[in-house]
PDB file of N, CA and C in Angstrom:
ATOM      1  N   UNK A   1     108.205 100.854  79.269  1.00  0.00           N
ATOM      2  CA  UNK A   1     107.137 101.450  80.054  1.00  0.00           C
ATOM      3  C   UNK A   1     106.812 100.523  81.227  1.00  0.00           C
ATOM      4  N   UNK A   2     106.427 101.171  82.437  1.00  0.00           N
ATOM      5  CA  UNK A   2     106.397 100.264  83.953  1.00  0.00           C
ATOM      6  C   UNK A   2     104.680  99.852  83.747  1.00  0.00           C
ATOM      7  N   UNK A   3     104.838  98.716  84.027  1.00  0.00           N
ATOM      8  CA  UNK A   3     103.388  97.649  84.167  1.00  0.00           C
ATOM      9  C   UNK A   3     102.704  98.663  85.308  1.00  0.00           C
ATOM     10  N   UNK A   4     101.398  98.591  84.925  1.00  0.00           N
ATOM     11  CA  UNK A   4     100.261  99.265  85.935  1.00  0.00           C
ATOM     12  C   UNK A   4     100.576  99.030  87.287  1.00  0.00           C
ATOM     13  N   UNK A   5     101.114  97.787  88.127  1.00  0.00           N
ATOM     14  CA  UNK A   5     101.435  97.207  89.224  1.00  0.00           C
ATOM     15  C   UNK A   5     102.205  98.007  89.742  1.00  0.00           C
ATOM     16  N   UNK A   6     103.133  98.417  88.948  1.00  0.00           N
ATOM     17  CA  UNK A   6     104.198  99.087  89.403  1.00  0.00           C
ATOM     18  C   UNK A   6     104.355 100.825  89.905  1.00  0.00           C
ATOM     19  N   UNK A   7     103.054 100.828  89.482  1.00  0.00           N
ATOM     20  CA  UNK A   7     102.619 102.089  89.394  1.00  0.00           C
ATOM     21  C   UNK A   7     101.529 102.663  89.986  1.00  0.00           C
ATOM     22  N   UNK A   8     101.061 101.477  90.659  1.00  0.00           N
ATOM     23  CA  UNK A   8      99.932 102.146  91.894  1.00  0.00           C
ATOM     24  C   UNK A   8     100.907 102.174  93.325  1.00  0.00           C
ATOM     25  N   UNK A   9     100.282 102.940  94.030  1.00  0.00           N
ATOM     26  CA  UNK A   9     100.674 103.058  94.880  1.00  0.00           C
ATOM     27  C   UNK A   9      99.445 103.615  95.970  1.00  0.00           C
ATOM     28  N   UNK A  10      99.477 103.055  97.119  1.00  0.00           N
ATOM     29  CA  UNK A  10      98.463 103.528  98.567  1.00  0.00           C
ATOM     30  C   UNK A  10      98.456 104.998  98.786  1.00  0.00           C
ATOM     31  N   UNK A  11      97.421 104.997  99.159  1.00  0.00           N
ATOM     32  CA  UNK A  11      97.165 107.128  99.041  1.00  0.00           C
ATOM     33  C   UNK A  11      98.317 107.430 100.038  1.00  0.00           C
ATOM     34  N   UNK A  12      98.117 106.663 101.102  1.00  0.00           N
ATOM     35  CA  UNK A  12      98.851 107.265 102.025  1.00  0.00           C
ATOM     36  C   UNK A  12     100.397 106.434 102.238  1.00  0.00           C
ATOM     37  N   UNK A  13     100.708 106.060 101.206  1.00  0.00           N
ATOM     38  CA  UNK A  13     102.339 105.503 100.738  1.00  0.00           C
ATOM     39  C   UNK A  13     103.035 106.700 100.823  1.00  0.00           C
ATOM     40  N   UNK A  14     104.781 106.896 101.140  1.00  0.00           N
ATOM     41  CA  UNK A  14     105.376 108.113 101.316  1.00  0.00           C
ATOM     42  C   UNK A  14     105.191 108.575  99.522  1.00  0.00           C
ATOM     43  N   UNK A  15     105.961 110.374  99.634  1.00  0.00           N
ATOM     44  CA  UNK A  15     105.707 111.121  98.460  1.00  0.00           C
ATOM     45  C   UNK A  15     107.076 109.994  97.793  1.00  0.00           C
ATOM     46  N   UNK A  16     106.550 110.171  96.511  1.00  0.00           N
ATOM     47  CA  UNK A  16     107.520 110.001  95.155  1.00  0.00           C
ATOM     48  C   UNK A  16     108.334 110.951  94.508  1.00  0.00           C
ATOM     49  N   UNK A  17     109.543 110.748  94.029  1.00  0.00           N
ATOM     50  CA  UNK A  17     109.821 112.154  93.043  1.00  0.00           C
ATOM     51  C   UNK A  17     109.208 112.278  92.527  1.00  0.00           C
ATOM     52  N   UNK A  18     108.505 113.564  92.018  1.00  0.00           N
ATOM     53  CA  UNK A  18     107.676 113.977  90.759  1.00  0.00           C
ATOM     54  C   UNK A  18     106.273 114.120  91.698  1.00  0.00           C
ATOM     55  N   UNK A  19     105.900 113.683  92.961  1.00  0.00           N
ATOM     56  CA  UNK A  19     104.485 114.007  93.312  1.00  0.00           C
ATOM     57  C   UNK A  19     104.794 115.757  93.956  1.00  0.00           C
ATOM     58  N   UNK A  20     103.468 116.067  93.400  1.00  0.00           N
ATOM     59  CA  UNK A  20     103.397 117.932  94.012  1.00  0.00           C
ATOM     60  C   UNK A  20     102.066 117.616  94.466  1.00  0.00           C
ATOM     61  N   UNK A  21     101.627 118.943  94.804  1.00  0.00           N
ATOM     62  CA  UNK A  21      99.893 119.741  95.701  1.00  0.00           C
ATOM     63  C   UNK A  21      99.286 119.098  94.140  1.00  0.00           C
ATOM     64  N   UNK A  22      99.324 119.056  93.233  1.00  0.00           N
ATOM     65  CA  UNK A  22      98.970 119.242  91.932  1.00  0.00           C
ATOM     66  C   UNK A  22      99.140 117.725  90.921  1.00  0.00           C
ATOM     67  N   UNK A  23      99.822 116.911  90.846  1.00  0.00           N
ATOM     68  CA  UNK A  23      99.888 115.682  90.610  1.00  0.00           C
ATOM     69  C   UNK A  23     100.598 114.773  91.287  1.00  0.00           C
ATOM     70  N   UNK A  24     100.740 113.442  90.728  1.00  0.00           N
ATOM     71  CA  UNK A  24     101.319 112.427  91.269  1.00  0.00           C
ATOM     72  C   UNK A  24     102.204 111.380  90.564  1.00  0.00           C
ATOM     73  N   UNK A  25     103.497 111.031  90.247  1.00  0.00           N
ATOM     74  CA  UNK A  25     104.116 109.665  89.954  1.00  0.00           C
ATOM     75  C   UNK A  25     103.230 108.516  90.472  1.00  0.00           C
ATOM     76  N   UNK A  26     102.852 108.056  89.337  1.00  0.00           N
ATOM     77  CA  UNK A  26     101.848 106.686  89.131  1.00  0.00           C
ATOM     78  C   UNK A  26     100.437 107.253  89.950  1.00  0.00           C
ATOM     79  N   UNK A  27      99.922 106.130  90.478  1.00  0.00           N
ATOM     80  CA  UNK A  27      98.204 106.312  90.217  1.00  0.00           C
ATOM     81  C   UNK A  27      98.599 106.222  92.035  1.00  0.00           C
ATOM     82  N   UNK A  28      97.357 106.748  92.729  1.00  0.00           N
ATOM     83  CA  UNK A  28      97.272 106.591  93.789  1.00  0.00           C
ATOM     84  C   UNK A  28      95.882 106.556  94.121  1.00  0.00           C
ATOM     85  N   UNK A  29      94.930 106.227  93.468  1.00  0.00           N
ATOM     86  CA  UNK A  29      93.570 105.707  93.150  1.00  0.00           C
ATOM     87  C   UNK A  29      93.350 104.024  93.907  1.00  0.00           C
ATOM     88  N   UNK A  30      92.404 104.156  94.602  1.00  0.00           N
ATOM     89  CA  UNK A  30      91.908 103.043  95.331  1.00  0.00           C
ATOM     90  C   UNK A  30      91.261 101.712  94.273  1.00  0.00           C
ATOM     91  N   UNK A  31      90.921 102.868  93.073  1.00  0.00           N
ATOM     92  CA  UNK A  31      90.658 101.089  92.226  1.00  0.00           C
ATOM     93  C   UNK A  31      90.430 102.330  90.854  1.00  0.00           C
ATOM     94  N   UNK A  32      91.672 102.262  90.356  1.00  0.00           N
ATOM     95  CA  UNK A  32      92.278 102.857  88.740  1.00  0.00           C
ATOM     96  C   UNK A  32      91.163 102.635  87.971  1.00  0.00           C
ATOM     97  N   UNK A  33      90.499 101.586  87.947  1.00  0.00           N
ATOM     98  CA  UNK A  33      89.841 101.075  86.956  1.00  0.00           C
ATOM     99  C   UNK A  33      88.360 101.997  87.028  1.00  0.00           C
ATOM    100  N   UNK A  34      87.888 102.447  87.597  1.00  0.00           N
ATOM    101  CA  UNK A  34      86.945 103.437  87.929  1.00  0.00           C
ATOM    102  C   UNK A  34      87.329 104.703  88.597  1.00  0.00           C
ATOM    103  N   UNK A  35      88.520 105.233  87.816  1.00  0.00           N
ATOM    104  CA  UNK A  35      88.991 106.722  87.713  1.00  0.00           C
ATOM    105  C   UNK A  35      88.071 107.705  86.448  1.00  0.00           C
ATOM    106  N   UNK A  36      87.547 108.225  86.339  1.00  0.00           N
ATOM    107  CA  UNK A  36      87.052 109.145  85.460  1.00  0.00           C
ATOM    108  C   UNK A  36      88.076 109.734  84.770  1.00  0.00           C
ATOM    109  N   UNK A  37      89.677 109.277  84.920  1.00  0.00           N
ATOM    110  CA  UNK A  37      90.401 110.043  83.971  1.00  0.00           C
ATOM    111  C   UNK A  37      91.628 108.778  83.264  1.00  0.00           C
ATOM    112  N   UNK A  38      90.958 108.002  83.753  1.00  0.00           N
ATOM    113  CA  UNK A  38      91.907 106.211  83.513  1.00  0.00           C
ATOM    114  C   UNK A  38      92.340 106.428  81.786  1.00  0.00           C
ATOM    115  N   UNK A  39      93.150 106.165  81.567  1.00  0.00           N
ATOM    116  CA  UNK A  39      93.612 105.796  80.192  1.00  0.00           C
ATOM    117  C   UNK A  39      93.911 106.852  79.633  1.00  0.00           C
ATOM    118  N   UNK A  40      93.140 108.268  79.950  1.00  0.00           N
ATOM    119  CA  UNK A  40      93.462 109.626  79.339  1.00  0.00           C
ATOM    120  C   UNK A  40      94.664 110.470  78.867  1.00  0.00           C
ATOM    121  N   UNK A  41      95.109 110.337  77.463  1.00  0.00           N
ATOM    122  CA  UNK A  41      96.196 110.496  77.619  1.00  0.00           C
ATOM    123  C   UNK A  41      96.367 112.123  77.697  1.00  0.00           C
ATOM    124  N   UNK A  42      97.553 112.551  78.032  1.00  0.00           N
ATOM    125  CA  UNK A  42      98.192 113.777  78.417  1.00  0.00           C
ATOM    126  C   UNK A  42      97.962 113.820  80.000  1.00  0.00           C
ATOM    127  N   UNK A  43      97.303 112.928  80.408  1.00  0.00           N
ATOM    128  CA  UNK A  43      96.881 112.839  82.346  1.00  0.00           C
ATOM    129  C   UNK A  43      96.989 111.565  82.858  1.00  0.00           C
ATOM    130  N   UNK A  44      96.843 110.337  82.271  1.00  0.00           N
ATOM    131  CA  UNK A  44      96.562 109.215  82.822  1.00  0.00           C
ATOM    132  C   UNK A  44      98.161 109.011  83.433  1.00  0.00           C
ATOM    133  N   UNK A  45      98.780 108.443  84.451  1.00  0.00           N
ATOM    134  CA  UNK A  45     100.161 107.916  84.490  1.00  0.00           C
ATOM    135  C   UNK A  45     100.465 107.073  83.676  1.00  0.00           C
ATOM    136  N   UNK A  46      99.181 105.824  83.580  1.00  0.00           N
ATOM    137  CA  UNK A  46      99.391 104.840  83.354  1.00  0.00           C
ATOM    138  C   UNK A  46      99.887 104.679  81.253  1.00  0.00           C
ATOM    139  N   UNK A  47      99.521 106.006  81.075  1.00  0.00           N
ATOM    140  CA  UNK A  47      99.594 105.837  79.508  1.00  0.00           C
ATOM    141  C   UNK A  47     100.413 107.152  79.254  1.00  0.00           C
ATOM    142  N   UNK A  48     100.787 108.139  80.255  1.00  0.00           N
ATOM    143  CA  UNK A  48     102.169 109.394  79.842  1.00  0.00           C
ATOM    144  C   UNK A  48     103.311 108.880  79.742  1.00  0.00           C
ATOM    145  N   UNK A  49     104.367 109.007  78.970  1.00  0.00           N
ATOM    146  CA  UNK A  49     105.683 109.124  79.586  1.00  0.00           C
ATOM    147  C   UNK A  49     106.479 108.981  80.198  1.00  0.00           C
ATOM    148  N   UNK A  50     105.967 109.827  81.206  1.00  0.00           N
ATOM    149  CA  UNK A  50     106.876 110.136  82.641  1.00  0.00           C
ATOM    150  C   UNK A  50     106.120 109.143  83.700  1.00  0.00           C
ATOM    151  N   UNK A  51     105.139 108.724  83.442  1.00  0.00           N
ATOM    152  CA  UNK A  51     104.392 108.194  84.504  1.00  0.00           C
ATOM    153  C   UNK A  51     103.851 109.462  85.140  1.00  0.00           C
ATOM    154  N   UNK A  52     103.238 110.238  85.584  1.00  0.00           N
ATOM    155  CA  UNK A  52     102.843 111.183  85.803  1.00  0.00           C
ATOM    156  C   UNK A  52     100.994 111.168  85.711  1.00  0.00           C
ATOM    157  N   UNK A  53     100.327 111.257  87.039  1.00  0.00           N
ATOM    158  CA  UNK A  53      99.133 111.545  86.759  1.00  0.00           C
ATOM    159  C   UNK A  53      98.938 113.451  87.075  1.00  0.00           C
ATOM    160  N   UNK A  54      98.313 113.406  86.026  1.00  0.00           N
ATOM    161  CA  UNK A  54      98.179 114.811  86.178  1.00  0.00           C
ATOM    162  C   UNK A  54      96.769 115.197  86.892  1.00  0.00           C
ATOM    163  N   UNK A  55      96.301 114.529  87.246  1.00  0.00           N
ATOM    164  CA  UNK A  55      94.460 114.622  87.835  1.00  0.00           C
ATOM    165  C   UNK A  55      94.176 114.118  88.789  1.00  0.00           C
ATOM    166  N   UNK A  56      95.074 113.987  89.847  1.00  0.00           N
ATOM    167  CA  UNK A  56      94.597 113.170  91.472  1.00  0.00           C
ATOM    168  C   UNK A  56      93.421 113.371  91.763  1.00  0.00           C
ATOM    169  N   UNK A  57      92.938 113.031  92.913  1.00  0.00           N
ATOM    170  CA  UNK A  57      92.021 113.095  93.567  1.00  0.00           C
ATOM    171  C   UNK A  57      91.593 114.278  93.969  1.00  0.00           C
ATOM    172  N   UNK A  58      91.011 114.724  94.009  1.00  0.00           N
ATOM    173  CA  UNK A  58      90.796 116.281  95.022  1.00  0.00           C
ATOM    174  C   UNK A  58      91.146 116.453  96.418  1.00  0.00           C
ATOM    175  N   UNK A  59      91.279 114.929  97.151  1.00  0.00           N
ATOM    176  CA  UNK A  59      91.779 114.780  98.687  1.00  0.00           C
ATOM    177  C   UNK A  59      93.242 114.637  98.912  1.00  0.00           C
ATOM    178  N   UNK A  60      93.908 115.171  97.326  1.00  0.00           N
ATOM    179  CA  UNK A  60      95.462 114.498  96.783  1.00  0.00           C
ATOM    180  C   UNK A  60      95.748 115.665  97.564  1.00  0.00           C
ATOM    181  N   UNK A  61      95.614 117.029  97.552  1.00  0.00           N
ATOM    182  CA  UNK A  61      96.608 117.897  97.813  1.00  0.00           C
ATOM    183  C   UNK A  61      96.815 118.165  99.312  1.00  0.00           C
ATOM    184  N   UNK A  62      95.359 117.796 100.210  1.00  0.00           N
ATOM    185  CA  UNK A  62      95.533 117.469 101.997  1.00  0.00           C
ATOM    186  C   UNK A  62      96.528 116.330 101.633  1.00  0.00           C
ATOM    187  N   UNK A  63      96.210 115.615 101.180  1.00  0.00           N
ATOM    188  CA  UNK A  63      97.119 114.488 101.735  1.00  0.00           C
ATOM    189  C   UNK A  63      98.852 114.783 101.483  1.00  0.00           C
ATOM    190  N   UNK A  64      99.189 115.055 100.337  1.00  0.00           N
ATOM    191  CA  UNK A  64     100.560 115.606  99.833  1.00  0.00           C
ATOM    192  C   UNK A  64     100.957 116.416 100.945  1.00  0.00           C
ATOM    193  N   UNK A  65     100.407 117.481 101.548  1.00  0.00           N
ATOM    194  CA  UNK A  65     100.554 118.644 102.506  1.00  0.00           C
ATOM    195  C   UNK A  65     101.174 117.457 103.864  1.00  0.00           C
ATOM    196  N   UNK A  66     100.146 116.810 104.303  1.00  0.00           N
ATOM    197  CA  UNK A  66     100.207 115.764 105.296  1.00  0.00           C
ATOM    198  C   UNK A  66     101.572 115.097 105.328  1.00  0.00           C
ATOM    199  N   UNK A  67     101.601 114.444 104.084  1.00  0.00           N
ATOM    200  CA  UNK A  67     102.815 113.333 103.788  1.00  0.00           C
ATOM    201  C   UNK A  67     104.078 114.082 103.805  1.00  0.00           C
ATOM    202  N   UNK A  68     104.457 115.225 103.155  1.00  0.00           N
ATOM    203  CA  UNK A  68     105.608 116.604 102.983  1.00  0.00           C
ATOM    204  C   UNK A  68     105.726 116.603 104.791  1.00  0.00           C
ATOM    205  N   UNK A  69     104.852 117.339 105.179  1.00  0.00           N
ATOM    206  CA  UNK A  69     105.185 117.563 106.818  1.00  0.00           C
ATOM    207  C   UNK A  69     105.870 116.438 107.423  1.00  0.00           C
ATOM    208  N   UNK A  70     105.330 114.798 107.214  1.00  0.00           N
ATOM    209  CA  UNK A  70     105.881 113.733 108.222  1.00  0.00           C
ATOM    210  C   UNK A  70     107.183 113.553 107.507  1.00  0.00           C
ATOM    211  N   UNK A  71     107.302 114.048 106.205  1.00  0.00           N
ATOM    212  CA  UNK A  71     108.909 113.569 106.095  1.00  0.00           C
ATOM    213  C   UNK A  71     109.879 114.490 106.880  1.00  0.00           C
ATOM    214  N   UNK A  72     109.591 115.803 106.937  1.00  0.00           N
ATOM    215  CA  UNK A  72     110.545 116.563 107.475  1.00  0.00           C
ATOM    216  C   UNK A  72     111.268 115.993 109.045  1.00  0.00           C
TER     217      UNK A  72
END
């Protein structure tokens, strides 16, 4: 399993495989530690599987939209 470090990433860092409108590969939270969904499992990245947060931010899916467009 990838250390928490490895797994944050800057909101506005390019998309990851696995990020959609809807979640994100690893955390993209400005300070994890005061996420309202931190540790949660079946949502947290930091404690799924896949690494996978299933509960971004609510400003996750402008931004995803944003980040998708500059890659093209």
């Amino acid at each position: 399993m990838k250390s928490e470090k490895e797994l944050c990433f800057k909101f506005r860092s390019p998309l990851n495989i696995g990020d959609t409108e809807n979640q994100t590969y690893g955390c993209r939270h400005s300070n994890p530690d005061i996420c309202g969904n931190a540790n949660l499992e079946e949502i947290c990245a930091f404690v799924r599987n896949d690494n996978i947060c299933k509960r971004p931010s609510a400003s996750w899916r402008k931004q995803y939209l944003k980040l998708k467009e500059e890659q093209l």
